[in-house]
C-alpha atoms as a PDB file:
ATOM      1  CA  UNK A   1      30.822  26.228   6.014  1.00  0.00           C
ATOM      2  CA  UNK A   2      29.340  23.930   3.123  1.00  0.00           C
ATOM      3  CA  UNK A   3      31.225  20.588   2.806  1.00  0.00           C
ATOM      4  CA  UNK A   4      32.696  19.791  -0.719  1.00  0.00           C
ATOM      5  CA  UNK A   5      31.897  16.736  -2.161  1.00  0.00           C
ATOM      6  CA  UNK A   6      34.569  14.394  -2.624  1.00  0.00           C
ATOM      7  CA  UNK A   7      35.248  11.684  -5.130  1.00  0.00           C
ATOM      8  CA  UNK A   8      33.846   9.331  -2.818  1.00  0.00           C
ATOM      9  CA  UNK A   9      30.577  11.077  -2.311  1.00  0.00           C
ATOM     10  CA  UNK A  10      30.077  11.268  -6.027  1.00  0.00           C
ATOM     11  CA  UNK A  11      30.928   7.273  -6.257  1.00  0.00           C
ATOM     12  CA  UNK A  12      28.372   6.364  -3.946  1.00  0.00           C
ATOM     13  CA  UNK A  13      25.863   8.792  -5.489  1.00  0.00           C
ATOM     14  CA  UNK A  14      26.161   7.036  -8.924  1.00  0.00           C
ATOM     15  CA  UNK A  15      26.628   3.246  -7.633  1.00  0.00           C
ATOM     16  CA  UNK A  16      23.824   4.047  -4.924  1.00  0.00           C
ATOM     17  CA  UNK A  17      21.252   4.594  -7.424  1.00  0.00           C
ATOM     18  CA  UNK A  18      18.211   2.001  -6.968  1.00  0.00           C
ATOM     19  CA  UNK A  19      18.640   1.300 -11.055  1.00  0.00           C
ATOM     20  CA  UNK A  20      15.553  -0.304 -13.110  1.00  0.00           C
ATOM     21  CA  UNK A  21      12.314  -0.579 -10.748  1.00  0.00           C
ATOM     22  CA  UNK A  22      12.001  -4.663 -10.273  1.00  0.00           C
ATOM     23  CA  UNK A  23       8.796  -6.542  -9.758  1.00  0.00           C
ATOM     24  CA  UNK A  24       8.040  -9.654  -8.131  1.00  0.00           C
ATOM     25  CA  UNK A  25       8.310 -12.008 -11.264  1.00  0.00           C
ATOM     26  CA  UNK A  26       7.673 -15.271  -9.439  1.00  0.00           C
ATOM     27  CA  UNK A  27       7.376 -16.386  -5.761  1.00  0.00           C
ATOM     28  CA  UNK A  28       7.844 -19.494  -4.515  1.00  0.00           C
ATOM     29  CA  UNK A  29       6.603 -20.662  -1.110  1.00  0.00           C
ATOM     30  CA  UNK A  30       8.036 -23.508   1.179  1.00  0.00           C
ATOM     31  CA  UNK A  31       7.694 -24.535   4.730  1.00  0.00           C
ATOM     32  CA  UNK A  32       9.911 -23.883   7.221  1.00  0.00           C
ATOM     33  CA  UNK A  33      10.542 -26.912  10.311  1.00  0.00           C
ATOM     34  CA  UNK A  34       8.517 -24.612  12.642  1.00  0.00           C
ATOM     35  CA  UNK A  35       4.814 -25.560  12.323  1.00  0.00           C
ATOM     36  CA  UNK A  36       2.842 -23.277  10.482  1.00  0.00           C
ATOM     37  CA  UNK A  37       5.993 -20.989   9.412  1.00  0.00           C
ATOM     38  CA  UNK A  38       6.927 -20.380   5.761  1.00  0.00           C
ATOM     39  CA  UNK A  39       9.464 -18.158   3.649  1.00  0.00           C
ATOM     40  CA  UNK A  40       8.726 -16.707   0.280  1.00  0.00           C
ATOM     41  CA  UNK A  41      11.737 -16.392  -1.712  1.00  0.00           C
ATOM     42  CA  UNK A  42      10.980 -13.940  -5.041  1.00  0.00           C
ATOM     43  CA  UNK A  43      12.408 -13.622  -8.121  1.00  0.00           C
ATOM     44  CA  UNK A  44      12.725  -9.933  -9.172  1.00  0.00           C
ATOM     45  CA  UNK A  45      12.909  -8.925 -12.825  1.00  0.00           C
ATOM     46  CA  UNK A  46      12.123  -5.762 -14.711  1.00  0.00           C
ATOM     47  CA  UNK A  47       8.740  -4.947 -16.752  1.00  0.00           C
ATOM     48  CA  UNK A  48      10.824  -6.851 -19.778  1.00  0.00           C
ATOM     49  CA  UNK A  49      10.817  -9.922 -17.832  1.00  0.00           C
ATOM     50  CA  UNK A  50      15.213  -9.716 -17.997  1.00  0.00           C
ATOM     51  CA  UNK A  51      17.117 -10.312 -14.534  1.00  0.00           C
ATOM     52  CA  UNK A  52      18.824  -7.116 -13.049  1.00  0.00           C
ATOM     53  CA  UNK A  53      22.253  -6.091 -14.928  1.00  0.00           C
ATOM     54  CA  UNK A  54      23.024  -3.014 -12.604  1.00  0.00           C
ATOM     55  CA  UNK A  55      24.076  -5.121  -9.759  1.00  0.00           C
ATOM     56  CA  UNK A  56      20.830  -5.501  -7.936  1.00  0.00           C
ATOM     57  CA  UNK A  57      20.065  -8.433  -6.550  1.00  0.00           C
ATOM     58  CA  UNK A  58      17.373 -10.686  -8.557  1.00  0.00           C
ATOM     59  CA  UNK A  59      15.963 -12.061  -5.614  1.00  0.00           C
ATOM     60  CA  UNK A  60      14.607 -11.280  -2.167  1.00  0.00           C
ATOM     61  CA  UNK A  61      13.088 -13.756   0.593  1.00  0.00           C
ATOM     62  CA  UNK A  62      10.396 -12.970   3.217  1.00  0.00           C
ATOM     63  CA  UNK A  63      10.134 -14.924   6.440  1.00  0.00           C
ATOM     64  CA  UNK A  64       6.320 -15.674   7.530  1.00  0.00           C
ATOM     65  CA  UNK A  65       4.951 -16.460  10.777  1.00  0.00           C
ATOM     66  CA  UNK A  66       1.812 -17.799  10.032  1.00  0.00           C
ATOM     67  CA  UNK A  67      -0.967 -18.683   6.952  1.00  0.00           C
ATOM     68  CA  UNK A  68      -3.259 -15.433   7.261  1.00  0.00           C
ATOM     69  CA  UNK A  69       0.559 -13.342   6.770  1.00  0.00           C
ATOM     70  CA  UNK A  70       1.188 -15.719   3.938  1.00  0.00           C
ATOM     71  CA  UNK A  71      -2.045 -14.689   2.301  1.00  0.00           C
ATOM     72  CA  UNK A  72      -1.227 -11.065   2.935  1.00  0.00           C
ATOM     73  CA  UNK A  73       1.773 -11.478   1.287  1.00  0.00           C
ATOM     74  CA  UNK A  74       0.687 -12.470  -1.406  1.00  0.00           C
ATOM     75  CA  UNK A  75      -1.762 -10.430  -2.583  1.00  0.00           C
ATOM     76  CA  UNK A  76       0.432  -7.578  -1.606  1.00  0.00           C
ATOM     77  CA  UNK A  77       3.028  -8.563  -4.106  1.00  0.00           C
ATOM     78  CA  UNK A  78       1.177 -11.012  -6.521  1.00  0.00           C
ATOM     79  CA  UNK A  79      -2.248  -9.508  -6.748  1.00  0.00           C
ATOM     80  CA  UNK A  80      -5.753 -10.546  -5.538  1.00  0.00           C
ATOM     81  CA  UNK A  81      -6.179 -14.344  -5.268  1.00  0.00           C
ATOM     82  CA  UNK A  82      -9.510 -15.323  -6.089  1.00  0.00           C
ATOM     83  CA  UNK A  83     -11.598 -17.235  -3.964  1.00  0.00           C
ATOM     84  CA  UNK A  84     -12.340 -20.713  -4.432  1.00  0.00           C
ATOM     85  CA  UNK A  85     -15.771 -19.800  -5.144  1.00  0.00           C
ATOM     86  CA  UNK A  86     -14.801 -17.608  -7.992  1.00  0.00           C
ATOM     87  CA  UNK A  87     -12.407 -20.543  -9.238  1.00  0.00           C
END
């Protein structure tokens, strides 16, 4: 027998919606007090460049372990970074 779908079900449907796709606006990058750790807190915003308004949250932070994951990181979400010989 096929469960009905109660009120509750059809609240979560519409508030679990993932809302306007957000994009990695700016990233900042500090140390932690381990040696050679970092996080990477980002600030998310929409192709527009406006915070999210449908209860998202605007930002999202990444714990590192080392420089070479830091790197990776940031191409992954930033884009290529040149080399200093391209500079």
């Amino acid at each position: 027998m096929e469960k009905q779908p109660t009120a509750n079900d059809e609240v979560k449907k519409i508030l679990g919606g993932s809302g306007k796709k957000l994009f990695a606006h700016e990233v900042h990058v500090r140390r932690t007090a381990e040696k050679g750790k970092y996080i990477a807190p980002h600030m998310l915003r929409d192709r527009q460049g406006n915070p999210p308004q449908d209860g998202q949250h605007g930002e999202k932070e990444y714990a590192l372990s080392n420089a070479q994951e830091l790197m990776n990181h940031l191409s992954t979400h930033m884009g290529d970074i040149p080399d200093e010989d391209d500079a």
